[in-house]
Every structure is written in C-alpha cells, then in structure tokens.
C-alpha atoms as a PDB file:
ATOM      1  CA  UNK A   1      27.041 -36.046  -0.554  1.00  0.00           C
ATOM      2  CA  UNK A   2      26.224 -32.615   0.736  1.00  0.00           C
ATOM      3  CA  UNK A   3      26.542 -33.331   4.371  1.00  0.00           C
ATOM      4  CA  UNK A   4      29.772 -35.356   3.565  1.00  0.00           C
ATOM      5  CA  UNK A   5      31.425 -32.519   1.809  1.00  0.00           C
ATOM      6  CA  UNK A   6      30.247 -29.713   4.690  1.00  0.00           C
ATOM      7  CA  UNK A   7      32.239 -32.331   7.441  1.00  0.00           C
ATOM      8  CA  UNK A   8      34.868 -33.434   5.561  1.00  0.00           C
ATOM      9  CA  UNK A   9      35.733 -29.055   5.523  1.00  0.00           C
ATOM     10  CA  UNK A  10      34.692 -29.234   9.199  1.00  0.00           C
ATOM     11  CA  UNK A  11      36.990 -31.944   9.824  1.00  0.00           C
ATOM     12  CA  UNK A  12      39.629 -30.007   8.035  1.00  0.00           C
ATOM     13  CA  UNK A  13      39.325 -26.944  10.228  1.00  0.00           C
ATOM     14  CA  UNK A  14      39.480 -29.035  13.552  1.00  0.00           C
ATOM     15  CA  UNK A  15      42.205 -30.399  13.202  1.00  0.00           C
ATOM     16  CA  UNK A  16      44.172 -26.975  12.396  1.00  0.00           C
ATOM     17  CA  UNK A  17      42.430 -25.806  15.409  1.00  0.00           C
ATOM     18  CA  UNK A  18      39.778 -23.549  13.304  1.00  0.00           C
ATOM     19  CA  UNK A  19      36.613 -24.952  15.709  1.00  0.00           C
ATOM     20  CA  UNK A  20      35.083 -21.758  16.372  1.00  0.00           C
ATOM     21  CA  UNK A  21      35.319 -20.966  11.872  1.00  0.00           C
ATOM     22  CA  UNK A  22      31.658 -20.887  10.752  1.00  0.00           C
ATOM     23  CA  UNK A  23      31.144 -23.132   7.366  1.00  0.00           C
ATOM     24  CA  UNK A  24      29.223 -21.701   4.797  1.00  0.00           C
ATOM     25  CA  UNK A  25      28.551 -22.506   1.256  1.00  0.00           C
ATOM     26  CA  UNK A  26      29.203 -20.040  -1.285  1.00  0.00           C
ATOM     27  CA  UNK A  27      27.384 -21.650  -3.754  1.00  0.00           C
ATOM     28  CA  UNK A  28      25.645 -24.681  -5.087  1.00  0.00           C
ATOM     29  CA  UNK A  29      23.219 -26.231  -7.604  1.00  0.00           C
ATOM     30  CA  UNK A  30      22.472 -28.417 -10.493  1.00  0.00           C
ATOM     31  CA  UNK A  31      21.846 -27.888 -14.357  1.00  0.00           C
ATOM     32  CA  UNK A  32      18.328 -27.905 -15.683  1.00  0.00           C
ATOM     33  CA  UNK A  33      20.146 -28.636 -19.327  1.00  0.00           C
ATOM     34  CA  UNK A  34      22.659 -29.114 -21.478  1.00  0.00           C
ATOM     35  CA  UNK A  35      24.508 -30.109 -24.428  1.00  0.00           C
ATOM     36  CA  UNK A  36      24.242 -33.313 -26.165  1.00  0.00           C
ATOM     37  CA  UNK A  37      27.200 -34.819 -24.078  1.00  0.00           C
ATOM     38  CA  UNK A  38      25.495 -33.694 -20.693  1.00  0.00           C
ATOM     39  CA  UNK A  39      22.254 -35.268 -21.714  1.00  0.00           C
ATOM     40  CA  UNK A  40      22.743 -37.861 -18.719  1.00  0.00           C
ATOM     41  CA  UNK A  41      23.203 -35.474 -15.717  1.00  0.00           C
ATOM     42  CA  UNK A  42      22.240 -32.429 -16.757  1.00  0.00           C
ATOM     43  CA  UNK A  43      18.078 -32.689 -16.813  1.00  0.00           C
ATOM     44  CA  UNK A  44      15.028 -31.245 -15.261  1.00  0.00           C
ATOM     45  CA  UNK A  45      14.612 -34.304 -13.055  1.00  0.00           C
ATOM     46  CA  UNK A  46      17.958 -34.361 -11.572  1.00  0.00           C
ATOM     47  CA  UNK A  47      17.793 -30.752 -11.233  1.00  0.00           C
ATOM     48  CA  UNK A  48      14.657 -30.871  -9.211  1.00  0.00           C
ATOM     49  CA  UNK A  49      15.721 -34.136  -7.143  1.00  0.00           C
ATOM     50  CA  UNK A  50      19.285 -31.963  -5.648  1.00  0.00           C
ATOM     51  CA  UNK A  51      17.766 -28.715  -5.148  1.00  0.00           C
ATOM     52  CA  UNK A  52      14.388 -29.869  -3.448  1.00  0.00           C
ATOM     53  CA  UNK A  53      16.029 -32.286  -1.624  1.00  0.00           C
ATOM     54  CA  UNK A  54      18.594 -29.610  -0.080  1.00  0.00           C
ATOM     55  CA  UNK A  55      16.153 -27.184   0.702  1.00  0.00           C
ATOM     56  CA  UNK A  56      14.134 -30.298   2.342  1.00  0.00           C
ATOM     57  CA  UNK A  57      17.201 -31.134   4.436  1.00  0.00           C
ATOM     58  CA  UNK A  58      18.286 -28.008   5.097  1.00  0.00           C
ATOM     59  CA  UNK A  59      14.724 -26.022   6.471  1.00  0.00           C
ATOM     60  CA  UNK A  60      14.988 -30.098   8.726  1.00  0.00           C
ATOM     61  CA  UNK A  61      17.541 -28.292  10.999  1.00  0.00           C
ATOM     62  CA  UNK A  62      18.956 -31.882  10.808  1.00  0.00           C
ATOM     63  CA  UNK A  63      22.467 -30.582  10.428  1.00  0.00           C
ATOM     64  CA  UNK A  64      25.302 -32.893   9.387  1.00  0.00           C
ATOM     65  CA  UNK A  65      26.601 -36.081  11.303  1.00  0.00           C
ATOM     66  CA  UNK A  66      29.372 -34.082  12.474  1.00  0.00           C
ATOM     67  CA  UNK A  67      27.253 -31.354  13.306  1.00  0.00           C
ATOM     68  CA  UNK A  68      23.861 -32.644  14.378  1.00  0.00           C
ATOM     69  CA  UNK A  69      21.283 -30.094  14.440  1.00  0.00           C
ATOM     70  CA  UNK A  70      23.035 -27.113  12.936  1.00  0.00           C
ATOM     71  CA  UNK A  71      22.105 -26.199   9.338  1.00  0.00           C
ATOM     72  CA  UNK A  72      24.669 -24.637   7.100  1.00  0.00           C
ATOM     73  CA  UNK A  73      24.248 -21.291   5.347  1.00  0.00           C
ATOM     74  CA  UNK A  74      23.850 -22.010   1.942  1.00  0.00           C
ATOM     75  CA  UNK A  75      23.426 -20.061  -1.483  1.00  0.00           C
ATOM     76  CA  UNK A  76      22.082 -21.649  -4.406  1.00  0.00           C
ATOM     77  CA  UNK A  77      23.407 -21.247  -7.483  1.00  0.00           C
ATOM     78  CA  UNK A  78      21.412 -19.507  -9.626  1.00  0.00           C
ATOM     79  CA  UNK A  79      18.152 -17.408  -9.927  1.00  0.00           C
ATOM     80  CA  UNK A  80      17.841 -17.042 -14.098  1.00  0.00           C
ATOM     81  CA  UNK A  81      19.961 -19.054 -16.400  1.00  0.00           C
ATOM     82  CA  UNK A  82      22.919 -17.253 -18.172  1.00  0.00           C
ATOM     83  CA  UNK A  83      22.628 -16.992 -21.948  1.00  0.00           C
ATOM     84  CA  UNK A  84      25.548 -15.249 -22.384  1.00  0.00           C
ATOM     85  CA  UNK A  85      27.965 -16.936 -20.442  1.00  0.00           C
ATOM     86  CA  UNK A  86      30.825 -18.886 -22.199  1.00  0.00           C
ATOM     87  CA  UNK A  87      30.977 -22.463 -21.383  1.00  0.00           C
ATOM     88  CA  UNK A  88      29.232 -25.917 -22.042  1.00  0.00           C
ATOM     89  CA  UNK A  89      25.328 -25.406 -22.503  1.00  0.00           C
ATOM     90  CA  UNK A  90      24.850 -26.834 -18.749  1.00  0.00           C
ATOM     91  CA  UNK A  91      27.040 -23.573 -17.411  1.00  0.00           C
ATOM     92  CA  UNK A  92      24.513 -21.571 -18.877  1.00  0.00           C
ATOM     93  CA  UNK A  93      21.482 -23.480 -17.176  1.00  0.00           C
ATOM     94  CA  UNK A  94      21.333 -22.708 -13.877  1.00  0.00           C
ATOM     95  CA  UNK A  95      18.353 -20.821 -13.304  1.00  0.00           C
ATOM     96  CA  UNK A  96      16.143 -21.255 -10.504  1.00  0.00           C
ATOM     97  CA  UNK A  97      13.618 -18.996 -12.231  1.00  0.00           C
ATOM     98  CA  UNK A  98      12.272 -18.092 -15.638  1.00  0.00           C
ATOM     99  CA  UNK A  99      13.009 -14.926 -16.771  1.00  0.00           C
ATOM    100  CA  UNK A 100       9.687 -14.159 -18.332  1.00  0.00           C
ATOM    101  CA  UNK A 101       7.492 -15.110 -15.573  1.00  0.00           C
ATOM    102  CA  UNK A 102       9.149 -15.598 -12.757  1.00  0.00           C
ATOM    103  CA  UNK A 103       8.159 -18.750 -12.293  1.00  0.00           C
ATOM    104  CA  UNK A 104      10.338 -21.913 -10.741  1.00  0.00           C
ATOM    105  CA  UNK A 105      12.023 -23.434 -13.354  1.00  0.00           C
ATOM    106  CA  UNK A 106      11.037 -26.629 -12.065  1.00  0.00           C
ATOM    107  CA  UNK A 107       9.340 -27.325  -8.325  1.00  0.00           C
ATOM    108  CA  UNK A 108      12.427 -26.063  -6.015  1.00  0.00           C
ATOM    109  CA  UNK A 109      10.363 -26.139  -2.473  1.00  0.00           C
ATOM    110  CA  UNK A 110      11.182 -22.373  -2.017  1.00  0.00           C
ATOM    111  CA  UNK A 111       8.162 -20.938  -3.092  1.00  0.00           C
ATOM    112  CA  UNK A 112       4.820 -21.475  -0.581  1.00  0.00           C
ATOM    113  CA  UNK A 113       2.675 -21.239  -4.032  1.00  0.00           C
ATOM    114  CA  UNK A 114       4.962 -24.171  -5.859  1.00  0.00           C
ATOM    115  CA  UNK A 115       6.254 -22.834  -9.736  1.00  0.00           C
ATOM    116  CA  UNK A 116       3.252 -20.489 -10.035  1.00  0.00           C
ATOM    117  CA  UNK A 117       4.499 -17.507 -11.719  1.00  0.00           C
ATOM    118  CA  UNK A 118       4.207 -14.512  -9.233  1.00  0.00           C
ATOM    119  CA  UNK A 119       0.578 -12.906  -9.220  1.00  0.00           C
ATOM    120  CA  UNK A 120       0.217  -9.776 -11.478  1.00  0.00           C
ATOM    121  CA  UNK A 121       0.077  -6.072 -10.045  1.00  0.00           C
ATOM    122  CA  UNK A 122      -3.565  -5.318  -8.476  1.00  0.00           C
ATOM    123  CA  UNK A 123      -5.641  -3.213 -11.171  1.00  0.00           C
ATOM    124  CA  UNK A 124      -5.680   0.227  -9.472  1.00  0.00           C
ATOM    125  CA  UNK A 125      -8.058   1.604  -7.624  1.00  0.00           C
ATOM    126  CA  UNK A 126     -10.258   4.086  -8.421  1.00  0.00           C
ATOM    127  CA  UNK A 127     -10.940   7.338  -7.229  1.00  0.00           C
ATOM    128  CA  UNK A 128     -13.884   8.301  -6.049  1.00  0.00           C
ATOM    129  CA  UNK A 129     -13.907  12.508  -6.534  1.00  0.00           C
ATOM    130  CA  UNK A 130     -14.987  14.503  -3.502  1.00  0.00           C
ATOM    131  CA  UNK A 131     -18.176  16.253  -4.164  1.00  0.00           C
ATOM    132  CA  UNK A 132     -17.894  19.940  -4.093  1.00  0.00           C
ATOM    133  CA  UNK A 133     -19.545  21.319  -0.970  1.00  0.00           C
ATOM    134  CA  UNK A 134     -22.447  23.691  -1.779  1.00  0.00           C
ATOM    135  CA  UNK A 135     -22.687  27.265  -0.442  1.00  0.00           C
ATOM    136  CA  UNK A 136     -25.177  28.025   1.927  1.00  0.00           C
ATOM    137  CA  UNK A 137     -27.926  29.700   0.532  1.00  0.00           C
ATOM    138  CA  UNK A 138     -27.308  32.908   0.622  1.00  0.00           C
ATOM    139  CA  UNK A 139     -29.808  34.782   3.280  1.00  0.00           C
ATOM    140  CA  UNK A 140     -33.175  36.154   2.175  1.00  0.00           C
ATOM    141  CA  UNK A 141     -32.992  40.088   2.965  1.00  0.00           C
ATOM    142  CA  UNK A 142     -36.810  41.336   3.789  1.00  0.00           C
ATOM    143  CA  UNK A 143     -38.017  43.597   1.577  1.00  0.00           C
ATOM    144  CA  UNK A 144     -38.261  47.369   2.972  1.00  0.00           C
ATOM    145  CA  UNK A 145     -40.987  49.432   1.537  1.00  0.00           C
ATOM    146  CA  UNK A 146     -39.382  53.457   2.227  1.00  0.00           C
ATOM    147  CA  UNK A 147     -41.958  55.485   3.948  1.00  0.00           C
ATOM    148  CA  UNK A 148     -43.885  57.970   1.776  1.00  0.00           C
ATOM    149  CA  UNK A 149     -44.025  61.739   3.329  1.00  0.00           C
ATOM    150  CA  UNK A 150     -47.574  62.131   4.312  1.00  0.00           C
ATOM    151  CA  UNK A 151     -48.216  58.393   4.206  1.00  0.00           C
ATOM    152  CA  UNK A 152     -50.437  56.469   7.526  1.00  0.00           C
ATOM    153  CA  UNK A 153     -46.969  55.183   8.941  1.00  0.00           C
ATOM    154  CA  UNK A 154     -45.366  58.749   8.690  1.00  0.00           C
ATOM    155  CA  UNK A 155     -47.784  60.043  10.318  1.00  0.00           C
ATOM    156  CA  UNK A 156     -48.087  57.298  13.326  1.00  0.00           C
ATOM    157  CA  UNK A 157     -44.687  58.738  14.531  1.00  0.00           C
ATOM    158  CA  UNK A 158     -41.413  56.972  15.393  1.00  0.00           C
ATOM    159  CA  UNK A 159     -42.639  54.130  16.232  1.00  0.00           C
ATOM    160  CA  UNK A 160     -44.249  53.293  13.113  1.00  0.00           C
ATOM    161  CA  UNK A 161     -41.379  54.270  10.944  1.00  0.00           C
ATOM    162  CA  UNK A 162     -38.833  51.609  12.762  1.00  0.00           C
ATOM    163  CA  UNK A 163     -41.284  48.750  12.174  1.00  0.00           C
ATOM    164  CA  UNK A 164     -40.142  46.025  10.508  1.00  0.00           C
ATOM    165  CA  UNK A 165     -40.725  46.010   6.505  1.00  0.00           C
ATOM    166  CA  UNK A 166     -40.571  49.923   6.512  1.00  0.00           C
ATOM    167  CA  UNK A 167     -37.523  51.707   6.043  1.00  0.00           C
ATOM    168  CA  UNK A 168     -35.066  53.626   8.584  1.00  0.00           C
ATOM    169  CA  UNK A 169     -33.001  56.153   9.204  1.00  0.00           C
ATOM    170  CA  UNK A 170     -31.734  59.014  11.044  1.00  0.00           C
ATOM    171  CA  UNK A 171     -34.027  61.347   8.592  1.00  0.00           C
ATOM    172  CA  UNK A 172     -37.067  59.105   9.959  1.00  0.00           C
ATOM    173  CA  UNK A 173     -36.079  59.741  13.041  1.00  0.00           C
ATOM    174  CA  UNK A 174     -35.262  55.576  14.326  1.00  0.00           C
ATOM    175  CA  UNK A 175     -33.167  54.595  17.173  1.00  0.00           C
ATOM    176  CA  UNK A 176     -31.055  51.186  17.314  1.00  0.00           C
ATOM    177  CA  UNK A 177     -33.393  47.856  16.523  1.00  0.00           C
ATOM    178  CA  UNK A 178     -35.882  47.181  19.774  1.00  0.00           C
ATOM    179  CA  UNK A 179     -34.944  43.660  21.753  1.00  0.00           C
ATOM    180  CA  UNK A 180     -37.530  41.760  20.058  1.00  0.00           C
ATOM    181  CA  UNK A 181     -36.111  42.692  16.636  1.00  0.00           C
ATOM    182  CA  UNK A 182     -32.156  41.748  17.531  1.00  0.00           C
ATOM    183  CA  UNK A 183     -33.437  38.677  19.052  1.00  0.00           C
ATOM    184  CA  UNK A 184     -35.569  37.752  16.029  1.00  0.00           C
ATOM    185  CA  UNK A 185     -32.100  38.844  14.011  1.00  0.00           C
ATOM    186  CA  UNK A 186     -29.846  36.761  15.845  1.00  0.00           C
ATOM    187  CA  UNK A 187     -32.345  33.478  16.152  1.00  0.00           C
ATOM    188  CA  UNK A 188     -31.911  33.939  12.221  1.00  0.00           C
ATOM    189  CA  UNK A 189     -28.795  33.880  11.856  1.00  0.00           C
ATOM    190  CA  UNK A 190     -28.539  30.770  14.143  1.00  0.00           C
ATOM    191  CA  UNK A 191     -30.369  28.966  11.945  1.00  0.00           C
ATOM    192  CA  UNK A 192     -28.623  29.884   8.994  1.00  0.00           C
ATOM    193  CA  UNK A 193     -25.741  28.648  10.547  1.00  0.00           C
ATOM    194  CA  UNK A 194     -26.590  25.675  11.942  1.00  0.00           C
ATOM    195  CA  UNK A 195     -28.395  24.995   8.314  1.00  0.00           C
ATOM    196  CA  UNK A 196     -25.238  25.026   6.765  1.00  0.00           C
ATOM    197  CA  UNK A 197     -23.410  22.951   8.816  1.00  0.00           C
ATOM    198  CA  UNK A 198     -25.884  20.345   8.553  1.00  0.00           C
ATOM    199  CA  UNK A 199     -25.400  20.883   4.506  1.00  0.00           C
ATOM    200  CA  UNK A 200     -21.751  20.165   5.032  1.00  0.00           C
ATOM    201  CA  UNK A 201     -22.509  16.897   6.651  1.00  0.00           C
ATOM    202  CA  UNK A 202     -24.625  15.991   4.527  1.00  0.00           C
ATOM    203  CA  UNK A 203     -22.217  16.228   1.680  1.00  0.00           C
ATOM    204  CA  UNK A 204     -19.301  14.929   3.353  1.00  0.00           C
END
C-alpha cells in the first residue's frame, strides 16, 4: 500500500511534467491503541506489523515499482504518544517510544538493541587526589665551633682558623673558601638537587 501510494504521487507529477520533484513523506504510522470502536485496527500487533515492515522495506533500498531502487524519505509519525491531544483515543497513540523509559513501544526495527530501554548514565568516576609533593629536606648546615682567643687553632695561624668546622671572618683573618672546599660545596649542592628531583618522581 505504501509503495502504491508513493507512485500513484509519482505518477501524478509526471504527467504535469514535475519528473525532476523529489517525493517525500511527511509523515506516517499506525496506532498502538484506541477506543472501544478502534479495537480492530488500532492494536500493538498491527502497529508493530506497518512500522517494522516499512523500516524493513525501506533500509532494502528496494524502492517502489515505479522507482526501483530508490527509497523514499520518510518520517514516522510519532516518537511519544500525545495525552493531551483532542481526538479519538487512537490520535493520541502514536508513540514510537515510552515516555518513562525510552523504550520502543513495541519492536519498531530502529533500535540495534530491540525495545531495551536506553542504558542508564555511567556512575562517575572517581578522583584520584594528587599527592602533595614533599619539600626537599631542607640542607644540613655544619656546625661551626668560633675560635677561642688563645685557643690551639688561634694560635696555628690563618690557616687553621679557615678550616672547616671553625669559624671565619675578616677579624680571623680568612680569605675566600680554598678549591677543595667550593668543590666539596658545590658536589653538595648537586646532590641535593638531584635528590629532590628524584623525590618529585617518585611522587608523581
């Protein structure tokens, strides 16, 4: 009946010289219910048996007798049913889908998962926090014992007074660090460095 309806407008436009008018229709469907005087056409069974069958024939690419291998755009009338809508109980039962769940009224062939109602959201995630990334340790500053007037090391000269654990100064008479002390100083520091870093990957 479909394909007889989409030629018989085909036909029409032919003949008035309309060939290059695309056909497409509008709408179309079938009651899932109805009042006690639609009883007869207006069921779940006849419902299912239009609509699955059109969207069988149609996803074919069979096209019509008159046009053989070119489908029709079609809409189908209608995705919920209309409670509110004047009319006959059948003009109100139309829907393609339940409003609740959102699943096929009755088995349509549009949905890959059949009249499953559509999956709930995913539960969310959870975040994991990003651990804090400890401070370094802060360095360990050598304790300097200040030379005593009249002490061994005062008395051993310059030398003495800019070894390392005693104090210095311009009033003890010491010069910049020697070589072997900045080295020693700056090998530190090094590793402090490259201690923290490997803290930080560690963490991360």
């Amino acid at each position: 009946m479909f394909d007889a309806q989409v030629d018989a407008v085909r036909a029409a436009l032919d003949a008035k010289g309309y060939k290059d008018v695309e056909i497409v229709v509008a709408e179309t469907g079938w009651p899932h219910a109805g009042g006690d005087d639609e009883a007869g056409a207006a069921t779940v069974e006849n419902a299912r048996a239009f609509v699955a069958g059109l969207v069988s024939h149609l996803r074919s690419m069979a096209g019509s007798p008159r046009m053989p291998g070119k489908p029709v755009d079609t809409y189908l009338f209608a995705v919920y049913d209309e409670d509110l809508k004047p009319g006959k109980p059948s003009e109100k039962s139309f829907g393609l889908f339940q409003t609740g769940t959102l699943a096929e009224t009755y088995p349509t062939g549009l949905m890959r998962n059949g009249t499953a109602a559509v999956a709930p959201a995913p539960a969310a995630v959870p975040v994991r926090p990003t651990p804090a990334v400890a401070s370094p340790a802060p360095a360990r500053v050598p304790q300097v014992n200040p030379v005593q007037p009249g002490s061994a090391a005062a008395a051993a000269g310059p030398s003495a007074l800019c070894a390392p654990g005693t104090a210095r100064g311009a009033a003890a008479g010491c010069g910049k660090p020697s070589a072997a002390e900045s080295s020693r100083i700056r090998t530190a520091s090094v590793l402090r460095i490259f201690a923290g870093v490997w803290l930080l990957y560690l963490l991360i």
